[in-house]
N, C-alpha and C. Protein backbone atom coordinates (compact mmCIF):
# COMPACT_ATOMS: atom_id res chain seq x y z
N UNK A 1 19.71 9.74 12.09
CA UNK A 1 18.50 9.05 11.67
C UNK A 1 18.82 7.56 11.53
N UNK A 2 18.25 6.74 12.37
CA UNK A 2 18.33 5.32 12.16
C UNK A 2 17.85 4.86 10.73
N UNK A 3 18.88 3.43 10.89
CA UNK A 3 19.23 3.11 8.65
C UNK A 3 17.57 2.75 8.33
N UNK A 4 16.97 2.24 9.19
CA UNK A 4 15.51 2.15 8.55
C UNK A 4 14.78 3.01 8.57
N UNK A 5 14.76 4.18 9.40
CA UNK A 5 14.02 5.35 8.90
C UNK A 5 14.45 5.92 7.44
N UNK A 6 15.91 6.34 6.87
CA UNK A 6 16.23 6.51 6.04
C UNK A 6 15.63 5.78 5.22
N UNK A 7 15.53 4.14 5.01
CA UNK A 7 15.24 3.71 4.24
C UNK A 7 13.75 3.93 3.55
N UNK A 8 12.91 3.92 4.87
CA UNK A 8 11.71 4.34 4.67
C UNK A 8 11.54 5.34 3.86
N UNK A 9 12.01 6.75 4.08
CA UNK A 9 12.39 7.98 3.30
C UNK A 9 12.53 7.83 1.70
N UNK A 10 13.36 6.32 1.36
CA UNK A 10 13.89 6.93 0.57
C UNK A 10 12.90 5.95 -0.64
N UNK A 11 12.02 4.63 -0.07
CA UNK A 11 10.78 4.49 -0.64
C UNK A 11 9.77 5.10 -0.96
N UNK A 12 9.65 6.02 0.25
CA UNK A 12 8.48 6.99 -0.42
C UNK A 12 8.86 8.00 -1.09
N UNK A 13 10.31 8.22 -1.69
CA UNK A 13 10.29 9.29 -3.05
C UNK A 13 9.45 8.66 -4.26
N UNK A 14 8.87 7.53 -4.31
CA UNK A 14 8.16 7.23 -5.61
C UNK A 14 6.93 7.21 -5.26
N UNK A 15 6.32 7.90 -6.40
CA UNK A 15 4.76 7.98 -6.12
C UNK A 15 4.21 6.39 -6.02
N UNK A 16 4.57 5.53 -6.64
CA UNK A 16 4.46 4.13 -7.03
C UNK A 16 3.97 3.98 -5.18
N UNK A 17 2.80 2.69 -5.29
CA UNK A 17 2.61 2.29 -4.03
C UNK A 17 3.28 1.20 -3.74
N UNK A 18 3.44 0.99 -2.34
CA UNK A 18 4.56 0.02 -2.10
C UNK A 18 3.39 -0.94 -1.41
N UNK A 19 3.84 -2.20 -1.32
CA UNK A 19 2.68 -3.21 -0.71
C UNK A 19 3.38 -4.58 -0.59
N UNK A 20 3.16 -5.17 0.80
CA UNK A 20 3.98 -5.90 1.01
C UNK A 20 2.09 -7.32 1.83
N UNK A 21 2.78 -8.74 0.30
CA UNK A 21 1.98 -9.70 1.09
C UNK A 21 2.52 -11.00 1.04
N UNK A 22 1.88 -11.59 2.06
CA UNK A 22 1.93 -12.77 2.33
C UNK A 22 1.13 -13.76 2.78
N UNK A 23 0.84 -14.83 3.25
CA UNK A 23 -0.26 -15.39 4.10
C UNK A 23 0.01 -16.27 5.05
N UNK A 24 1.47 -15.81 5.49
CA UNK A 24 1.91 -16.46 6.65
C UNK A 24 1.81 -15.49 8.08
N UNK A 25 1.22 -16.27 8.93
CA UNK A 25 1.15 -15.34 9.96
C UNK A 25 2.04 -14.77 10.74
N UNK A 26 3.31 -15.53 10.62
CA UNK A 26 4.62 -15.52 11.31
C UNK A 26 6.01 -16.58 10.46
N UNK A 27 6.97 -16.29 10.68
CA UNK A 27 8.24 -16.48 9.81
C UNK A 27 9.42 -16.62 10.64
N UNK A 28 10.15 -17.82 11.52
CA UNK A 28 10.99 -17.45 12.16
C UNK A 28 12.36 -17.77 11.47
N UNK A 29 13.22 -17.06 11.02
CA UNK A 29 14.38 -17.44 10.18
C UNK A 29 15.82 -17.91 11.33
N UNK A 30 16.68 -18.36 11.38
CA UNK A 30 17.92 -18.18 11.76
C UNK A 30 18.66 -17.70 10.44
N UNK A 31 19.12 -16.15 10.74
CA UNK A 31 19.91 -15.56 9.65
C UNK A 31 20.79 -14.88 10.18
N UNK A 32 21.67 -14.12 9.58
CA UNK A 32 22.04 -12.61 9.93
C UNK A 32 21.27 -11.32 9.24
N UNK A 33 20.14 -10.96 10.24
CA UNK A 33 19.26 -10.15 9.58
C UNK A 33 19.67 -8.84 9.42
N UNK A 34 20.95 -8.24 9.69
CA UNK A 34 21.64 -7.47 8.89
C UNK A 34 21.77 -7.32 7.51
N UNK A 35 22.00 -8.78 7.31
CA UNK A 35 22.46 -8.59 5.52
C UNK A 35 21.30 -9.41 5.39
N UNK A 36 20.22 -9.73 5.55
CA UNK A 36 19.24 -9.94 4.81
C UNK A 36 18.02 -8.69 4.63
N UNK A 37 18.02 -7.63 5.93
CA UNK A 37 17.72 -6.26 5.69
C UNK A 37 18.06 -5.53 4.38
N UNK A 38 19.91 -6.23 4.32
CA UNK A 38 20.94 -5.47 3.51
C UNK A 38 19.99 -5.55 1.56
N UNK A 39 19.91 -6.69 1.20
CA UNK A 39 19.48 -7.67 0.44
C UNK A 39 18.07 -6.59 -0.13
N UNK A 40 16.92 -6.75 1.09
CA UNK A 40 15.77 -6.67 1.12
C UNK A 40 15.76 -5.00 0.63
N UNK A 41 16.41 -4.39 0.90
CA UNK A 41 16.67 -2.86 1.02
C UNK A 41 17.25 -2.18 -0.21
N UNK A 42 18.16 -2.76 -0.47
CA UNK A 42 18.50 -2.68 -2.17
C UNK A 42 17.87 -3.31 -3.16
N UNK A 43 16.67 -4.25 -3.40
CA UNK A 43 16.16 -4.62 -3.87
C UNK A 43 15.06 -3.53 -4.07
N UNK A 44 14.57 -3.18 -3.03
CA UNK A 44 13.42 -2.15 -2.74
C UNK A 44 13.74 -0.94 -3.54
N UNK A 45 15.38 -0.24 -3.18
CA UNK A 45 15.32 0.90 -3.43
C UNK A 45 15.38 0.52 -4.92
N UNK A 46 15.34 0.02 -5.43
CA UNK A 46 16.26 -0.65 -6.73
C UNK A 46 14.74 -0.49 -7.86
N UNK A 47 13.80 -0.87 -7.13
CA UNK A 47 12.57 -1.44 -7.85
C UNK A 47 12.08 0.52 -7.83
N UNK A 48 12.31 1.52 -6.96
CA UNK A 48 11.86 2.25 -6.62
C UNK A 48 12.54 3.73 -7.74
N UNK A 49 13.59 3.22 -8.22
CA UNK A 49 14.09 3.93 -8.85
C UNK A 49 13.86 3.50 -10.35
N UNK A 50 13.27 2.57 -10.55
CA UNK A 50 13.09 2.20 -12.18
C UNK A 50 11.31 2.35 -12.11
N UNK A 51 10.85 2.68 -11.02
CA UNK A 51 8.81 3.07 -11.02
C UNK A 51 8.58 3.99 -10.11
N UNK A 52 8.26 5.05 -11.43
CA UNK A 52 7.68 6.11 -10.53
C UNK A 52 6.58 6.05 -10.34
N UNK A 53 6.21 5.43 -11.13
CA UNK A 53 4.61 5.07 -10.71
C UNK A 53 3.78 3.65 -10.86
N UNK A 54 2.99 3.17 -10.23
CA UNK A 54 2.72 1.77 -10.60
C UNK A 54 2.25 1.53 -9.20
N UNK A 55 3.12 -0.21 -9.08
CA UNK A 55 3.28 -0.69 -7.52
C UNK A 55 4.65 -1.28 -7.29
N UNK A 56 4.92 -1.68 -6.21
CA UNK A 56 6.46 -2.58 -6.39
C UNK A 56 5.94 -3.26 -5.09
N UNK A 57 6.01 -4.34 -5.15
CA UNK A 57 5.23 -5.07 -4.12
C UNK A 57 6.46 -6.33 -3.93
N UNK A 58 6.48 -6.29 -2.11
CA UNK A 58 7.58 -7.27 -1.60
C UNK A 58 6.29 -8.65 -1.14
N UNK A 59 7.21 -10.11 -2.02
CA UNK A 59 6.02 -10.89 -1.37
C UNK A 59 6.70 -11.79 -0.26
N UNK A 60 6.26 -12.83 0.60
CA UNK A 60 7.12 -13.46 1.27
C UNK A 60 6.23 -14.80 1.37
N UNK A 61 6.72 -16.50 1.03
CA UNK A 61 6.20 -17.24 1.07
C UNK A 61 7.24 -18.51 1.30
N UNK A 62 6.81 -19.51 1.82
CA UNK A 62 7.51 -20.76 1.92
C UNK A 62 7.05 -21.57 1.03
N UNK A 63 8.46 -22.25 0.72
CA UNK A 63 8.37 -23.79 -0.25
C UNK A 63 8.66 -24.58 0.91
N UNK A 64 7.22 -25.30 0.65
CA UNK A 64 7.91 -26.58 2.40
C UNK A 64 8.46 -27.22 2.04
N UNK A 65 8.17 -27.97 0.62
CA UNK A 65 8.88 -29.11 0.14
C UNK A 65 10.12 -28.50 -0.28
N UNK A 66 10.61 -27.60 -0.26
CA UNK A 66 12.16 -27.53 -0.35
C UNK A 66 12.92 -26.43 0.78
N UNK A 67 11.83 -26.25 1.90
CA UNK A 67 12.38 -25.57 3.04
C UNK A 67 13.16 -24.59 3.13
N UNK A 68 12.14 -23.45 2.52
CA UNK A 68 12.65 -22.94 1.99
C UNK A 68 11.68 -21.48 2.07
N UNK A 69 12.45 -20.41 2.68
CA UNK A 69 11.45 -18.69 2.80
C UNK A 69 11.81 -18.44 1.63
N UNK A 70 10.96 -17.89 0.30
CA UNK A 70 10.88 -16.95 -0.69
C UNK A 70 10.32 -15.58 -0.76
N UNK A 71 11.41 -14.72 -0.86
CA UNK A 71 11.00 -13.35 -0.91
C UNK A 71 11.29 -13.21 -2.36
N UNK A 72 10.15 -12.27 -3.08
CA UNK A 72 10.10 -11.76 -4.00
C UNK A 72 9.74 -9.93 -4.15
N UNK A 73 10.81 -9.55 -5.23
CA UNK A 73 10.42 -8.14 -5.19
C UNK A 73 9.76 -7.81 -6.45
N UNK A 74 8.74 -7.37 -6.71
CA UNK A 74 8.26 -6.85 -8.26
C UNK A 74 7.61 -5.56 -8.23
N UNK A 75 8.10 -5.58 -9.71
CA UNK A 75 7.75 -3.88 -9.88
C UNK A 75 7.13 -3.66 -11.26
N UNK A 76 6.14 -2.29 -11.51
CA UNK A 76 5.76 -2.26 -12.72
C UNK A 76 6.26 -1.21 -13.44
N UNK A 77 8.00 -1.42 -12.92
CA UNK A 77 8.77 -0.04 -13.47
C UNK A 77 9.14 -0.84 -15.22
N UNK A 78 10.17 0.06 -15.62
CA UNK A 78 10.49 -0.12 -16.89
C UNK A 78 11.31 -1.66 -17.47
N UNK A 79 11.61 -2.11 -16.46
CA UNK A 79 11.89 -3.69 -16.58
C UNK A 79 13.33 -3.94 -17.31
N UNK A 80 13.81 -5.16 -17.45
CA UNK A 80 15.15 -5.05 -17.86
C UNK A 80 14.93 -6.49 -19.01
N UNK A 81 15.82 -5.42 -20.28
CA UNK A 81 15.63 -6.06 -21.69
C UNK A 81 16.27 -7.57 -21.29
N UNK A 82 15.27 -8.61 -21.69
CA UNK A 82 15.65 -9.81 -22.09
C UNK A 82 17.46 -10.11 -21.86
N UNK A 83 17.98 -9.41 -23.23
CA UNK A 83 19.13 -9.64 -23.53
C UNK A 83 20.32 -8.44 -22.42
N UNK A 84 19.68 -7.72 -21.43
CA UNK A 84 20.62 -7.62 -20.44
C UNK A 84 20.40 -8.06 -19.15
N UNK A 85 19.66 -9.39 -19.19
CA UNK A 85 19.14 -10.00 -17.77
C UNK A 85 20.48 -10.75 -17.21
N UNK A 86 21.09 -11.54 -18.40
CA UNK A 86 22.31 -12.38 -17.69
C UNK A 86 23.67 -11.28 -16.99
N UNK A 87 23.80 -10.47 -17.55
CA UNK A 87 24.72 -9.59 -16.19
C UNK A 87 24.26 -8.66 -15.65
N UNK A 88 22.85 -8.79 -15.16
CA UNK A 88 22.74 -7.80 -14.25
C UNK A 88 23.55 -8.18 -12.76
N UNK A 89 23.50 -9.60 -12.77
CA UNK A 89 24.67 -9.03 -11.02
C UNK A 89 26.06 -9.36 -11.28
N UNK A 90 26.63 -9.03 -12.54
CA UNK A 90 27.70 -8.61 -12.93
C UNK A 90 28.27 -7.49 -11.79
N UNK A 91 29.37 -7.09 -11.05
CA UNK A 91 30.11 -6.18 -10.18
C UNK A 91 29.81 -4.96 -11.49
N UNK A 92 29.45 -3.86 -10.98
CA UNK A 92 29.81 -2.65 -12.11
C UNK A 92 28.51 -2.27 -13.15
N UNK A 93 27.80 -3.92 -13.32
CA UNK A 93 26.87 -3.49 -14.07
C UNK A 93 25.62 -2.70 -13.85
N UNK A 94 25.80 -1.55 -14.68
CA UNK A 94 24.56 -0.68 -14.80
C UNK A 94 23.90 -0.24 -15.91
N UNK A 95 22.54 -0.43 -16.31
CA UNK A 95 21.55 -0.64 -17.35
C UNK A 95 21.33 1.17 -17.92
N UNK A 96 21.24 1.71 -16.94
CA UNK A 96 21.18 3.08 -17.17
C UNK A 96 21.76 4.14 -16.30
N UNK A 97 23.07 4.39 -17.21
CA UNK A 97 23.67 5.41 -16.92
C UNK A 97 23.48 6.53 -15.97
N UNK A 98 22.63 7.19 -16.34
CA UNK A 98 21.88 8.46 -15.55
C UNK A 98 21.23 8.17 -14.44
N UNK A 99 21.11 6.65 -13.87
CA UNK A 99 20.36 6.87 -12.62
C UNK A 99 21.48 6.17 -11.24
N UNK A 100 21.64 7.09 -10.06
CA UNK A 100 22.46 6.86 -9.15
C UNK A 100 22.75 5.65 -8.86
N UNK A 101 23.51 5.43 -8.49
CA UNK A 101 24.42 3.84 -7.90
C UNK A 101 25.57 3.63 -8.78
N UNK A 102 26.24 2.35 -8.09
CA UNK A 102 27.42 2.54 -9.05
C UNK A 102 27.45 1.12 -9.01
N UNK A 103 26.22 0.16 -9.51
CA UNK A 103 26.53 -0.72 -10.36
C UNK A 103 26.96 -2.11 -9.16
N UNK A 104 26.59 -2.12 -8.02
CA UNK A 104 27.39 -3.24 -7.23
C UNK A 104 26.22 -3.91 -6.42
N UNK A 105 25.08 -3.54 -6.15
CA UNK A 105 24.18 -3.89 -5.57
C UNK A 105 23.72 -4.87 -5.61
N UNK A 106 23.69 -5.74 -7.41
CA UNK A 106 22.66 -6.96 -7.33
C UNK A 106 23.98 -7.46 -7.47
N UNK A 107 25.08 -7.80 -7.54
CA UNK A 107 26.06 -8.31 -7.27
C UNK A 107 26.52 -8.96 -5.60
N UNK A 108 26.24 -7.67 -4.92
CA UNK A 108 26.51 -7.70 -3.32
C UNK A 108 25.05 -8.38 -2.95
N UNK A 109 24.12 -8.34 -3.54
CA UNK A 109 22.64 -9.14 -3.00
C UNK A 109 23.14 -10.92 -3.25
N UNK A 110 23.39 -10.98 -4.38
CA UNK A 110 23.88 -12.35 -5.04
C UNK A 110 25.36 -13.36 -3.89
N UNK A 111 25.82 -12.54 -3.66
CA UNK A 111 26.63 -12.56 -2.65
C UNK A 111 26.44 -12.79 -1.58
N UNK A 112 25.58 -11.83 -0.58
CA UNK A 112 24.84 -11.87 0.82
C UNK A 112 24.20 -13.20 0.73
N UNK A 113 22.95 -13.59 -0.46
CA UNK A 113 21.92 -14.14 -0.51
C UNK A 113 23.02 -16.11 -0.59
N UNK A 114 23.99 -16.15 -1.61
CA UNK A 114 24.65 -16.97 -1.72
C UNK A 114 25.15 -17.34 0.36
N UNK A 115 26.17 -16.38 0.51
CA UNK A 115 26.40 -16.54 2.25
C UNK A 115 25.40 -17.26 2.87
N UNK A 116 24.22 -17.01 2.33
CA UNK A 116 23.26 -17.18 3.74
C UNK A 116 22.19 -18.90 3.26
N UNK A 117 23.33 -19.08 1.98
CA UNK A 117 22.70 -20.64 1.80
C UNK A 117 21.49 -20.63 0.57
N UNK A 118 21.03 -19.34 0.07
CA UNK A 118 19.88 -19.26 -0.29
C UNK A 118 20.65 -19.34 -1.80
N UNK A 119 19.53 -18.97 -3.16
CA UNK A 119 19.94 -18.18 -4.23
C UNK A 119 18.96 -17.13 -4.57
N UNK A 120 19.52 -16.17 -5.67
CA UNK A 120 18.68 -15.19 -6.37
C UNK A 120 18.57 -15.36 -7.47
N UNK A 121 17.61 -14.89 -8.47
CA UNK A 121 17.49 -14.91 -9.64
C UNK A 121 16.27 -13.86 -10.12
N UNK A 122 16.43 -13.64 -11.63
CA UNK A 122 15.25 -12.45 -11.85
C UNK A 122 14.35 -13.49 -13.07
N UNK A 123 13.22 -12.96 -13.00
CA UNK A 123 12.23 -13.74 -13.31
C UNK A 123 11.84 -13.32 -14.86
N UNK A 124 12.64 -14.48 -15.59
CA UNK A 124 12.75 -13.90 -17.30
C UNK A 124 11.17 -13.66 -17.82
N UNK A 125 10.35 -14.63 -17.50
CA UNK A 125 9.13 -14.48 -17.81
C UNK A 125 8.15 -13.55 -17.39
N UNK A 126 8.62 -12.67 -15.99
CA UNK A 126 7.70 -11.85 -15.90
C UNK A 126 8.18 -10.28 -16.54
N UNK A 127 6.40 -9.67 -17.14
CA UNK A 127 6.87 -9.00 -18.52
C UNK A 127 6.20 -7.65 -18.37
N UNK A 128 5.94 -7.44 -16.81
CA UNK A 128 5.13 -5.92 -16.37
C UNK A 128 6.10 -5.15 -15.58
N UNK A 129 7.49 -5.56 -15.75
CA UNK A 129 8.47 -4.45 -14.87
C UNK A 129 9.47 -5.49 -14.86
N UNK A 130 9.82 -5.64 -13.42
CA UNK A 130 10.83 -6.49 -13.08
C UNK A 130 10.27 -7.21 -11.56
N UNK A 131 10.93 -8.70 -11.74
CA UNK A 131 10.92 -9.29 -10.68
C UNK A 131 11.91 -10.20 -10.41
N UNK A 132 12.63 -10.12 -9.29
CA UNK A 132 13.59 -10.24 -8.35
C UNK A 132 12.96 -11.37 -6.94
N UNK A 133 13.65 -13.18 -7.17
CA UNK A 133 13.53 -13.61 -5.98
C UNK A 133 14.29 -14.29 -5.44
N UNK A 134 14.42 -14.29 -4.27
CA UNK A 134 15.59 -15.21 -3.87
C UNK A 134 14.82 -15.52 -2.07
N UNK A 135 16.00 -17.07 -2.34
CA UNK A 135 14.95 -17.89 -1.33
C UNK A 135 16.24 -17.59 0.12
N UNK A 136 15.74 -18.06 0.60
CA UNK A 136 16.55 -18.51 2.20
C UNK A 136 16.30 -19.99 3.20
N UNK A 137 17.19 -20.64 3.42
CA UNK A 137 16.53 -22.14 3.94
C UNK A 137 16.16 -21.81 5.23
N UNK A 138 14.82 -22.75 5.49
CA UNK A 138 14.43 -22.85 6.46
C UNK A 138 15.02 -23.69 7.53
N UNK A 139 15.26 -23.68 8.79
CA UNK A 139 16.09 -24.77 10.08
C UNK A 139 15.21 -25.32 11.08
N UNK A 140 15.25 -26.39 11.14
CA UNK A 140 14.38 -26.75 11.98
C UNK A 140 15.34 -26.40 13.42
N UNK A 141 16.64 -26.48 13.11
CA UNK A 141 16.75 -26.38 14.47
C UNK A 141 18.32 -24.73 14.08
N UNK A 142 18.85 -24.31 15.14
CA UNK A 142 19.63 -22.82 14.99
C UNK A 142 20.97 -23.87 14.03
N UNK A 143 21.25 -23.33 13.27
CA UNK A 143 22.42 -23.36 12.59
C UNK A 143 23.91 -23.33 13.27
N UNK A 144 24.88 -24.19 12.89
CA UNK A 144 26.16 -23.40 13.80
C UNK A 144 26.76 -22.33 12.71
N UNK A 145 27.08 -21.51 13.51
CA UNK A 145 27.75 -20.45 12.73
C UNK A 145 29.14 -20.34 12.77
């Protein structure tokens, strides 16, 4: 089974609706869209396992004046206390025990997202779940790699 069918699969174990907007008609990045899939995908499953029910909605928008793609992930799952926001992308850190993973994900996102020029961060002020964004620069012209 190809990794995005799986992935698909493994979004729709939550009843929660998934909804993805924007109001750009088109988006051309120079990335490695491997690990920005990588990024986008653990974020998702991530939001999907803390709401079983609700929405978790991926948004995607540009800052021109700082050239800049913003993806955001939010969810109206159970959200993460104030006072354990600063290590969540701690290597290892995990908020609740009992639910699968082993703690490396928003670490390895922070990582990927850092590689690729961008940053991440979670959004202290929003107070209906959790939200997760991180930007990526825009090129006017291909990057050397």
């Amino acid at each position: 089974m190809p990794e995005y069918d799986w992935t698909v699969e493994r979004v729709k174990k939550t009843a929660a609706e998934v909804v993805f907007r924007t109001s750009l008609d088109k988006l051309e990045l120079y990335t490695d869209s491997t690990r920005l899939q990588q990024v986008l995908i653990n974020l998702l499953i991530n939001a999907t396992k803390f709401t079983p029910s609700g929405t978790i909605t991926l948004l995607l928008d540009v800052d021109a004046e700082r050239k800049e793609a913003v993806f955001t992930v939010e969810d109206t799952g159970c959200g993460i206390p104030l006072d354990k926001q600063s290590s969540i992308f701690s290597r290892f850190e995990k908020l609740h025990e009992g639910v699968q993973g082993s703690g490396i994900g928003l670490s390895l996102c922070e990582f990927i997202v850092g590689h690729l020029n961008g940053k991440i961060w979670i959004d202290s002020k929003y107070t209906s779940g959790a939200r997760f964004i991180f930007t990526h620069p825009l090129y006017d012209n291909k990057p050397e790699v």
